[in-house]
PDB file of N, CA and C in Angstrom:
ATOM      1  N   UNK A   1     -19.356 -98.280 -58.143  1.00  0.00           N
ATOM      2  CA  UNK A   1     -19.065 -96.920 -57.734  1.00  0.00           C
ATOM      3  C   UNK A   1     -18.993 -96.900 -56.211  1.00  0.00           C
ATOM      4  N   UNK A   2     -17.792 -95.845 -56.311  1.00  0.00           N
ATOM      5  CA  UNK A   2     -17.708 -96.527 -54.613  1.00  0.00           C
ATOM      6  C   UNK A   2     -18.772 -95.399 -53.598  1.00  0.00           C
ATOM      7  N   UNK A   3     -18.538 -94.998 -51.920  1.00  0.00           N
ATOM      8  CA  UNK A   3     -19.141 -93.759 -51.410  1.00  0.00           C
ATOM      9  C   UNK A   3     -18.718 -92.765 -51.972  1.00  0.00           C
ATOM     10  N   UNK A   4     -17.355 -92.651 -51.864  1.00  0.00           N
ATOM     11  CA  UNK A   4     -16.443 -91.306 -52.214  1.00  0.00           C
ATOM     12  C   UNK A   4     -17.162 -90.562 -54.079  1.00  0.00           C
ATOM     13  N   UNK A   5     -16.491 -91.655 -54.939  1.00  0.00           N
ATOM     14  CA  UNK A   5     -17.332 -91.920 -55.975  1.00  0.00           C
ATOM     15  C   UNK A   5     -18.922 -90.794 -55.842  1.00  0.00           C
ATOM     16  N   UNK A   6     -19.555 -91.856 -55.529  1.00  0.00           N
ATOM     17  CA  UNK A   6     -20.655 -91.723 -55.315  1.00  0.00           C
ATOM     18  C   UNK A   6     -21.508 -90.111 -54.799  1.00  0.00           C
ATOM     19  N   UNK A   7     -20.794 -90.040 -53.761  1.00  0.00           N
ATOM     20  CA  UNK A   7     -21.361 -88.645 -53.231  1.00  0.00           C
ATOM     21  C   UNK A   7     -20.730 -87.053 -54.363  1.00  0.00           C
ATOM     22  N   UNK A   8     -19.175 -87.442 -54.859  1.00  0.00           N
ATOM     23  CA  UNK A   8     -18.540 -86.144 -55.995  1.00  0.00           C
ATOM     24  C   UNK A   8     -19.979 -86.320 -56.802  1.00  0.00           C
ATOM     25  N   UNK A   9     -20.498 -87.185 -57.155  1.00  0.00           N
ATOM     26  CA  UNK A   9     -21.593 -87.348 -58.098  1.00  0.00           C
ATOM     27  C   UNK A   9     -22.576 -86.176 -57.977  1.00  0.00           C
ATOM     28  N   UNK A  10     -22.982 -86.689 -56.651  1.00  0.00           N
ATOM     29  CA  UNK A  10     -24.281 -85.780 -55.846  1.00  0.00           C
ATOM     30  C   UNK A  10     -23.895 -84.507 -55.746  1.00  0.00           C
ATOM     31  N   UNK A  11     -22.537 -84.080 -55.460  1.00  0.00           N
ATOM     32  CA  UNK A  11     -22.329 -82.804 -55.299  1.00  0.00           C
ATOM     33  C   UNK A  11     -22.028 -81.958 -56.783  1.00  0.00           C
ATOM     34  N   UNK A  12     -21.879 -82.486 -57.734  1.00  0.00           N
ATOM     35  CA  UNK A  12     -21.716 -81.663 -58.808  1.00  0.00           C
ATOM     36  C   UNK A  12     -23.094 -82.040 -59.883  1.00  0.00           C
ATOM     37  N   UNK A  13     -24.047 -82.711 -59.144  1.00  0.00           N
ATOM     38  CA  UNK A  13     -25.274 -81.988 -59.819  1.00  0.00           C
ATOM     39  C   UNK A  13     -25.950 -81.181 -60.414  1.00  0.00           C
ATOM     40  N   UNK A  14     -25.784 -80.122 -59.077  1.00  0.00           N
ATOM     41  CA  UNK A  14     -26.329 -78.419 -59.294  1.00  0.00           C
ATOM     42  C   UNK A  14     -25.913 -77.943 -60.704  1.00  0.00           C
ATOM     43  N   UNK A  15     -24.403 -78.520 -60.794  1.00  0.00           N
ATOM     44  CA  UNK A  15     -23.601 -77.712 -62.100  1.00  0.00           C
ATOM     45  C   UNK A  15     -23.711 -77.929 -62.895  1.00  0.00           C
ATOM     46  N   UNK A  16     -23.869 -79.604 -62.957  1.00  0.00           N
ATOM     47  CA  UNK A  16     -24.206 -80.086 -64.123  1.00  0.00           C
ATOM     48  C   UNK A  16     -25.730 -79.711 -64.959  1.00  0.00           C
ATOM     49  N   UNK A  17     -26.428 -79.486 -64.101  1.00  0.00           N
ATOM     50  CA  UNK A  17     -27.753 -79.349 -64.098  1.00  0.00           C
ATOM     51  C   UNK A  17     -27.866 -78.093 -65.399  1.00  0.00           C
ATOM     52  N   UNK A  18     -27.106 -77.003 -65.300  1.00  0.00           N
ATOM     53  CA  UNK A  18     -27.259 -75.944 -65.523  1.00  0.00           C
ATOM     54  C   UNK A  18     -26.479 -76.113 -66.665  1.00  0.00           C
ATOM     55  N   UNK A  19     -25.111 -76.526 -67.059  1.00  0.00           N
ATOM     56  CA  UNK A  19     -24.696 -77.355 -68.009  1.00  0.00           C
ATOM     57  C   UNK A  19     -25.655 -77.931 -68.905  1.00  0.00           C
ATOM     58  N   UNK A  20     -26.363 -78.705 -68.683  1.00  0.00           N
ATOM     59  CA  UNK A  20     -27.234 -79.696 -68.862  1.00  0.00           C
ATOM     60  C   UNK A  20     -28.211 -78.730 -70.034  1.00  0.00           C
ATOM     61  N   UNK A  21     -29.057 -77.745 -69.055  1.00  0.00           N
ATOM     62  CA  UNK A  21     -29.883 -76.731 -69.764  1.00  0.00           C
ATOM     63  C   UNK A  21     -29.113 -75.618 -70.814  1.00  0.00           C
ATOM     64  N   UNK A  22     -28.150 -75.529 -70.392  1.00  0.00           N
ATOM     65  CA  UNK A  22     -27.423 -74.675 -71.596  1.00  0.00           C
ATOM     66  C   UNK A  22     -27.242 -75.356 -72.642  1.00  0.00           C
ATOM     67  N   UNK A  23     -26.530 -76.552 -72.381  1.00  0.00           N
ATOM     68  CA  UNK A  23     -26.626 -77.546 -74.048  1.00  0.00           C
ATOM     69  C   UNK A  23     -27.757 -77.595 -74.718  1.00  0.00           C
ATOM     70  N   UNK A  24     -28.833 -77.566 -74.074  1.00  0.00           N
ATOM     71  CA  UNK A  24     -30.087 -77.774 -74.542  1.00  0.00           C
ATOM     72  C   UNK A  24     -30.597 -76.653 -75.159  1.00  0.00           C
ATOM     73  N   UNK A  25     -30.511 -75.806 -74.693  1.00  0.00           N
ATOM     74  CA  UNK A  25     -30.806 -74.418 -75.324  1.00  0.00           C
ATOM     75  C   UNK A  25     -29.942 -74.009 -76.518  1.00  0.00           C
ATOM     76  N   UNK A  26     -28.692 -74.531 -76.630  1.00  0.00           N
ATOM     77  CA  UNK A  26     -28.072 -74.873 -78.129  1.00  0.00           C
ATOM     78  C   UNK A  26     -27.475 -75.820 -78.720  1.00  0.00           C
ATOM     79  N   UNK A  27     -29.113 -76.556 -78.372  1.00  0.00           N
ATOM     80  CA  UNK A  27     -29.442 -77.507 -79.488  1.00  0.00           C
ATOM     81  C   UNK A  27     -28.398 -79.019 -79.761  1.00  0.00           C
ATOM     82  N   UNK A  28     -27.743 -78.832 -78.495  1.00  0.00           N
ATOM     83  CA  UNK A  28     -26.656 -79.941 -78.389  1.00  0.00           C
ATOM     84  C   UNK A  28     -27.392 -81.324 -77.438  1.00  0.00           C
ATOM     85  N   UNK A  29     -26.199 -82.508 -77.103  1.00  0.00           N
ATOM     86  CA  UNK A  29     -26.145 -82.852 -75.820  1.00  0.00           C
ATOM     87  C   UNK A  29     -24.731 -82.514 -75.502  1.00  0.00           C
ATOM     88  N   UNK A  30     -25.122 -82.624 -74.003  1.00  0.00           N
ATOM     89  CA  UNK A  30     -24.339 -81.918 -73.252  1.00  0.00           C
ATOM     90  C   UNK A  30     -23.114 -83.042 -73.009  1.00  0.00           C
ATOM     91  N   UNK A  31     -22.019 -82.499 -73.817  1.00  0.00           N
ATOM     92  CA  UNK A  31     -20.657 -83.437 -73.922  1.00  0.00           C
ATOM     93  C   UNK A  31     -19.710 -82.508 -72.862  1.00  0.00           C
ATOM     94  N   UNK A  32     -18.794 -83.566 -72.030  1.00  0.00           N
ATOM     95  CA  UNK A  32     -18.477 -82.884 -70.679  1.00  0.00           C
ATOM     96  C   UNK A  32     -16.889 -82.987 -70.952  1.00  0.00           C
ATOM     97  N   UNK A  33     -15.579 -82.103 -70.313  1.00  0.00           N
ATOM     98  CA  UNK A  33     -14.569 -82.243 -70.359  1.00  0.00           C
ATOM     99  C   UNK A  33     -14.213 -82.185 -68.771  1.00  0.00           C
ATOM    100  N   UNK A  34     -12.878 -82.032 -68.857  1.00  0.00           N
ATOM    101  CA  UNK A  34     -12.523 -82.070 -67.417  1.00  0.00           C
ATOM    102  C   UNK A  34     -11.053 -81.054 -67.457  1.00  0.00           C
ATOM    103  N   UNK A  35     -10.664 -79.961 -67.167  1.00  0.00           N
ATOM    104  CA  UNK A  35      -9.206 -78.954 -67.150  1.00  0.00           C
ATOM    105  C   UNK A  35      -9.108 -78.735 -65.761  1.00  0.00           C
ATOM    106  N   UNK A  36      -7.979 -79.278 -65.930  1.00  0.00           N
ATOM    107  CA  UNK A  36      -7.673 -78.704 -64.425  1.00  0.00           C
ATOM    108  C   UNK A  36      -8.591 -79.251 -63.213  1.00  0.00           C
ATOM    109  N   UNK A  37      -9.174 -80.337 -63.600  1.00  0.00           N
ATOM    110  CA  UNK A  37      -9.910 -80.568 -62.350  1.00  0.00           C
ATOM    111  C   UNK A  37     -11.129 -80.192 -62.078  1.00  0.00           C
ATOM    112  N   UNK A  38     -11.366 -79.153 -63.278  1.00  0.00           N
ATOM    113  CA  UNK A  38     -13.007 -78.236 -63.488  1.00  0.00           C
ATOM    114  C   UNK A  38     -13.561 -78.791 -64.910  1.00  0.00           C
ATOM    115  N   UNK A  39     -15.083 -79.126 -64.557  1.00  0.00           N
ATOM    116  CA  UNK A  39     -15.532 -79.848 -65.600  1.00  0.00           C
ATOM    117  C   UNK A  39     -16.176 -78.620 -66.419  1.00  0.00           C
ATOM    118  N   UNK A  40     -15.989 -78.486 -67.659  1.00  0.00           N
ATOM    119  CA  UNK A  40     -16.553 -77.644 -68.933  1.00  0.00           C
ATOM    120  C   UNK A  40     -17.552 -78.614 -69.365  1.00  0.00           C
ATOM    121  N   UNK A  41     -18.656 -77.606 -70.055  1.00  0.00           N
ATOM    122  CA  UNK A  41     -19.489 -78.262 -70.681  1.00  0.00           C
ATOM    123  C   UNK A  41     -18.654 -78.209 -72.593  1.00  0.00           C
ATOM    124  N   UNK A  42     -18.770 -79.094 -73.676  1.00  0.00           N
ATOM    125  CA  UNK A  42     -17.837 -78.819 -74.933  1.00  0.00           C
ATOM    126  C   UNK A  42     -19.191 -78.881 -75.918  1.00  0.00           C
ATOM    127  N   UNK A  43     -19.317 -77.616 -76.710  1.00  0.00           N
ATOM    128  CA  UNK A  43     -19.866 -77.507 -78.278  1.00  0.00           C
ATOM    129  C   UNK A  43     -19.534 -77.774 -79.067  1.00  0.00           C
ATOM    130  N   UNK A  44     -20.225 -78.594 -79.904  1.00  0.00           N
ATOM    131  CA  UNK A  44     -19.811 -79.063 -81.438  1.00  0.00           C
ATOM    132  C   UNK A  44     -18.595 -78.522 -82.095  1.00  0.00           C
ATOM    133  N   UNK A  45     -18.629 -76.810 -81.991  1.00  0.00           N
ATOM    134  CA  UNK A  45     -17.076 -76.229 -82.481  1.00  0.00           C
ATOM    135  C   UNK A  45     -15.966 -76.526 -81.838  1.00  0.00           C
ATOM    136  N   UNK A  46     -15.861 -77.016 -80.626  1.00  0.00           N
ATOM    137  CA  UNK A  46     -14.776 -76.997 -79.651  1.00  0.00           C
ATOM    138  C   UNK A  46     -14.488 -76.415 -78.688  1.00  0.00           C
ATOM    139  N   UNK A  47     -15.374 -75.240 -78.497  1.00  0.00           N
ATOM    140  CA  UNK A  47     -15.149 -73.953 -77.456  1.00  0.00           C
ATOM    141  C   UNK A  47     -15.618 -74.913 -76.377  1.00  0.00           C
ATOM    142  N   UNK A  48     -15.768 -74.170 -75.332  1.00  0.00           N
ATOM    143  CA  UNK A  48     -15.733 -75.060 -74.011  1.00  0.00           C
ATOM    144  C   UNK A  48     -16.694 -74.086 -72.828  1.00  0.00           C
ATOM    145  N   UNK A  49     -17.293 -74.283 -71.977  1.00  0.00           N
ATOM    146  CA  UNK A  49     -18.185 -73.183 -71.066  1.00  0.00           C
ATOM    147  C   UNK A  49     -18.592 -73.949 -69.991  1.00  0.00           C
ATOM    148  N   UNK A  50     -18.452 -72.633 -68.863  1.00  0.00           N
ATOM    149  CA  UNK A  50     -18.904 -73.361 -67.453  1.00  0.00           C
ATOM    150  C   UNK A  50     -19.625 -72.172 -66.858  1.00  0.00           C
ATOM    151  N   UNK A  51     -19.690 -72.706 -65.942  1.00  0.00           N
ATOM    152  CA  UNK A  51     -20.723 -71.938 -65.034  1.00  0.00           C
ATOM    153  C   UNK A  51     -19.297 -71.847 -63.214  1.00  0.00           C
ATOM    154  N   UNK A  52     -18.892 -70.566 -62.870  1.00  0.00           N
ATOM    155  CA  UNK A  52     -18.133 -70.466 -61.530  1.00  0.00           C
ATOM    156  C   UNK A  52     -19.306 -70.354 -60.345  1.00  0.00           C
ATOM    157  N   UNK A  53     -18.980 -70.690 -59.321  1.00  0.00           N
ATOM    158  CA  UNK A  53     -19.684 -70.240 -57.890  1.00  0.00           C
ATOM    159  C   UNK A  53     -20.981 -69.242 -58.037  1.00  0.00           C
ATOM    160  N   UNK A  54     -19.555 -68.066 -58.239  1.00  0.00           N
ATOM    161  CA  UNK A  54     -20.644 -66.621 -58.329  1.00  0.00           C
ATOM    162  C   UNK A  54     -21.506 -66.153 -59.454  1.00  0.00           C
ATOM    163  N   UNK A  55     -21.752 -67.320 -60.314  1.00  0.00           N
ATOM    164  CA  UNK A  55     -22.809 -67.427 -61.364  1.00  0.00           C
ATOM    165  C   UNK A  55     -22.085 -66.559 -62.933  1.00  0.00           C
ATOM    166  N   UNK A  56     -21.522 -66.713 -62.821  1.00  0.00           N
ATOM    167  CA  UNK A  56     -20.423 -66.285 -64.343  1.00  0.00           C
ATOM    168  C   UNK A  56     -20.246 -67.260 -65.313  1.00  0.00           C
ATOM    169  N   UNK A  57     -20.199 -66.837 -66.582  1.00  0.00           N
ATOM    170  CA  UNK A  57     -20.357 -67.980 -67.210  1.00  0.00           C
ATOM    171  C   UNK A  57     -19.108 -67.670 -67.627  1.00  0.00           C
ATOM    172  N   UNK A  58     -18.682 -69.170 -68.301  1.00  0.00           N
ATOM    173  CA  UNK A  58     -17.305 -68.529 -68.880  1.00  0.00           C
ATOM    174  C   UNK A  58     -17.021 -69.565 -70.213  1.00  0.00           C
ATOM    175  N   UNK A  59     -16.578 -68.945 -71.058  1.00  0.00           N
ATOM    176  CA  UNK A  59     -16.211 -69.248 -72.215  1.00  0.00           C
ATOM    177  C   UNK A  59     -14.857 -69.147 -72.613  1.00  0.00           C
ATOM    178  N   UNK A  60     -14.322 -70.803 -73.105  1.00  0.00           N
ATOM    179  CA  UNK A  60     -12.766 -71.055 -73.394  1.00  0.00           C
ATOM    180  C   UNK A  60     -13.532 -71.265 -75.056  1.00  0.00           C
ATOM    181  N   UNK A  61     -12.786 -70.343 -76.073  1.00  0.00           N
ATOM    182  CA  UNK A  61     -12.470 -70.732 -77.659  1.00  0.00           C
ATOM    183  C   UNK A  61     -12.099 -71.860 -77.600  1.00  0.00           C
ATOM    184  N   UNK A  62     -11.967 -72.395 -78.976  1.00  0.00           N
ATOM    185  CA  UNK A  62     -10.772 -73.291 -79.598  1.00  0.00           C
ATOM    186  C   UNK A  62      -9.687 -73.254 -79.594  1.00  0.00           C
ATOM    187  N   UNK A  63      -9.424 -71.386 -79.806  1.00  0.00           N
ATOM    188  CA  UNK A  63      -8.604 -70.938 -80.251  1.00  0.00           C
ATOM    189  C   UNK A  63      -7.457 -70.720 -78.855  1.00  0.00           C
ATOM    190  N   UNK A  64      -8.311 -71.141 -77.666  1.00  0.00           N
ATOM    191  CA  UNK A  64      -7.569 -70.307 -76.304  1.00  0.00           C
ATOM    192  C   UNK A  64      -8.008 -69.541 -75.989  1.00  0.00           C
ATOM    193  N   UNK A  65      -8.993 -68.360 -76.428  1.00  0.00           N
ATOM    194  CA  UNK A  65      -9.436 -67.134 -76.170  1.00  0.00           C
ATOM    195  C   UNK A  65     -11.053 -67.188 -74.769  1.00  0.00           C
ATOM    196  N   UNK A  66     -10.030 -66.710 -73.888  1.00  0.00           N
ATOM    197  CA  UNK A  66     -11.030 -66.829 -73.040  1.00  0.00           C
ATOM    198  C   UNK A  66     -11.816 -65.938 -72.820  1.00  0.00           C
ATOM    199  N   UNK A  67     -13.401 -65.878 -72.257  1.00  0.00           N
ATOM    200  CA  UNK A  67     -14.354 -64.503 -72.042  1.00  0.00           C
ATOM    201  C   UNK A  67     -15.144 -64.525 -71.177  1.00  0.00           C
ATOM    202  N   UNK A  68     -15.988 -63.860 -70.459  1.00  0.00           N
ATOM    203  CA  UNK A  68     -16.527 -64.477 -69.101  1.00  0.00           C
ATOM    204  C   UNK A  68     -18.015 -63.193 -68.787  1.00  0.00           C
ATOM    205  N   UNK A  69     -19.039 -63.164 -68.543  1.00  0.00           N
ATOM    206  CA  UNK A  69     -20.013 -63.318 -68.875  1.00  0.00           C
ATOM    207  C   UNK A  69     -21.423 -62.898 -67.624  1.00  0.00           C
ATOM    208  N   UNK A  70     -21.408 -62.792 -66.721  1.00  0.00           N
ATOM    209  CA  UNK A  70     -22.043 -62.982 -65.599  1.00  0.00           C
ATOM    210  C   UNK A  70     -23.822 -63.164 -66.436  1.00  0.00           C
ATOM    211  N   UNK A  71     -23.642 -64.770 -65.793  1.00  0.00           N
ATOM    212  CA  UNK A  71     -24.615 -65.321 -66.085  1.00  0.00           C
ATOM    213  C   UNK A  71     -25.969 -65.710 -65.602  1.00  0.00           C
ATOM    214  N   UNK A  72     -25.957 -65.686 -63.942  1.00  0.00           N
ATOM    215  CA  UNK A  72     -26.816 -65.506 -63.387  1.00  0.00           C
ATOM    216  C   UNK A  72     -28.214 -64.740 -63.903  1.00  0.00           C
ATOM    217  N   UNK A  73     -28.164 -63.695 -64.477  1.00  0.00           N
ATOM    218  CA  UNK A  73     -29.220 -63.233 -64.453  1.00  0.00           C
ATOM    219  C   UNK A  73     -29.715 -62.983 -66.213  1.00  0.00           C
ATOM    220  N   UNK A  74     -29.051 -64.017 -67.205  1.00  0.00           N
ATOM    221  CA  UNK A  74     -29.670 -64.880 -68.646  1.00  0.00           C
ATOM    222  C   UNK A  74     -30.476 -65.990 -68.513  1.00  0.00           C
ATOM    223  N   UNK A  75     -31.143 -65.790 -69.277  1.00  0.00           N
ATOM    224  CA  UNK A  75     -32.441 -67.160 -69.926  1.00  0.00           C
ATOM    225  C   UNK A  75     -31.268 -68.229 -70.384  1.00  0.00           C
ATOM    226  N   UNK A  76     -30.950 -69.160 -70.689  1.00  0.00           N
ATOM    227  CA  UNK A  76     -30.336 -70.318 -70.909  1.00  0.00           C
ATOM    228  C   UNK A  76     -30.677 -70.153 -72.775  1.00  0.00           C
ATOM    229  N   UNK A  77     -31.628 -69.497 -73.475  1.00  0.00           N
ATOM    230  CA  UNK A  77     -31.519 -68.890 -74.736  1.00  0.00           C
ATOM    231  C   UNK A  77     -30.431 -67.794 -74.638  1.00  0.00           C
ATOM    232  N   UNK A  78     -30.473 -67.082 -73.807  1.00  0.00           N
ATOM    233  CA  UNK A  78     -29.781 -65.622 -73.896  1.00  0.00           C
ATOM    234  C   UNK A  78     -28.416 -66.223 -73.906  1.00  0.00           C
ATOM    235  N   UNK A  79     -27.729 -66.983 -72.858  1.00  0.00           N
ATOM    236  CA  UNK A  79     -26.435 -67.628 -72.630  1.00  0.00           C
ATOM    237  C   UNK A  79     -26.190 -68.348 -73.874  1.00  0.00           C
ATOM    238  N   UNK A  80     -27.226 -69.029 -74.182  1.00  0.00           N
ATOM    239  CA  UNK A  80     -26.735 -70.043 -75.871  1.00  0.00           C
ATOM    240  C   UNK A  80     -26.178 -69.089 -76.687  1.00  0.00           C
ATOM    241  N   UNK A  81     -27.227 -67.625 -77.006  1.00  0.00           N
ATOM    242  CA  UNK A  81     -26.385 -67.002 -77.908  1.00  0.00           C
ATOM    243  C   UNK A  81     -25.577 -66.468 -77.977  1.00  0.00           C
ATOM    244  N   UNK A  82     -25.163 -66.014 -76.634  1.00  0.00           N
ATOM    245  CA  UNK A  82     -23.794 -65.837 -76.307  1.00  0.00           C
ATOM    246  C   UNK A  82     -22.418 -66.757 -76.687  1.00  0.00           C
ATOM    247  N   UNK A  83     -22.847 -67.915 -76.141  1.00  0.00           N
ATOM    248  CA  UNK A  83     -21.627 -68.669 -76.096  1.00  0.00           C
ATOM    249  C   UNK A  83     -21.722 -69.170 -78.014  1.00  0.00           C
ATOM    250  N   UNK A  84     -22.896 -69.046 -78.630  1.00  0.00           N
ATOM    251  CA  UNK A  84     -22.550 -69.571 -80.314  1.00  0.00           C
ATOM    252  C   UNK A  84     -22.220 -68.272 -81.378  1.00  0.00           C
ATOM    253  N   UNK A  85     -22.120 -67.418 -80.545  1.00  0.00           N
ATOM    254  CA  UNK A  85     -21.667 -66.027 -81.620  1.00  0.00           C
ATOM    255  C   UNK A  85     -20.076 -66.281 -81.735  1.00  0.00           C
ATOM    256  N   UNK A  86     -19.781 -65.666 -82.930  1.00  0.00           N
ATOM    257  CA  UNK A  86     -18.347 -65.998 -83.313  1.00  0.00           C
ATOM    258  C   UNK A  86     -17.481 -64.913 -83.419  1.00  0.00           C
TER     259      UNK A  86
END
């Protein structure tokens, strides 16, 4: 791994981090995609969820159907059940 490598690592920590705890809170591991250059965290169904800057969570369906969430101020339970309701 090179510096360049190396440091994208360090800097997408934070996100992952939070990623990380949301999978966990439903009951997953945390399987990662990449759109557009922005990494999603992916659930067993296929839907897809991230976390933006300004603390929003956001949710891509299977289906395409996108929804978005302001997440900042959920328990990482509260966000799970969000993102596993159908």
């Amino acid at each position: 791994m090179g510096d360049d490598e190396r440091e994208a690592v360090w800097l997408r920590l934070p996100q992952r981090q939070r990623l990380l705890q949301l999978a966990a809170a439903c009951g997953v591991l945390l399987e990662l995609d990449s759109l557009d250059g922005v990494e999603w965290g992916r659930l067993p169904d296929g839907s897809r969820y991230r976390f933006d800057e300004q603390g929003v969570l956001h949710r891509l369906g299977r289906d395409g159907a996108a929804e978005s969430l302001r997440g900042d101020a959920l328990t990482p339970q509260q966000a799970a059940a969000w993102l596993r309701r159908a």
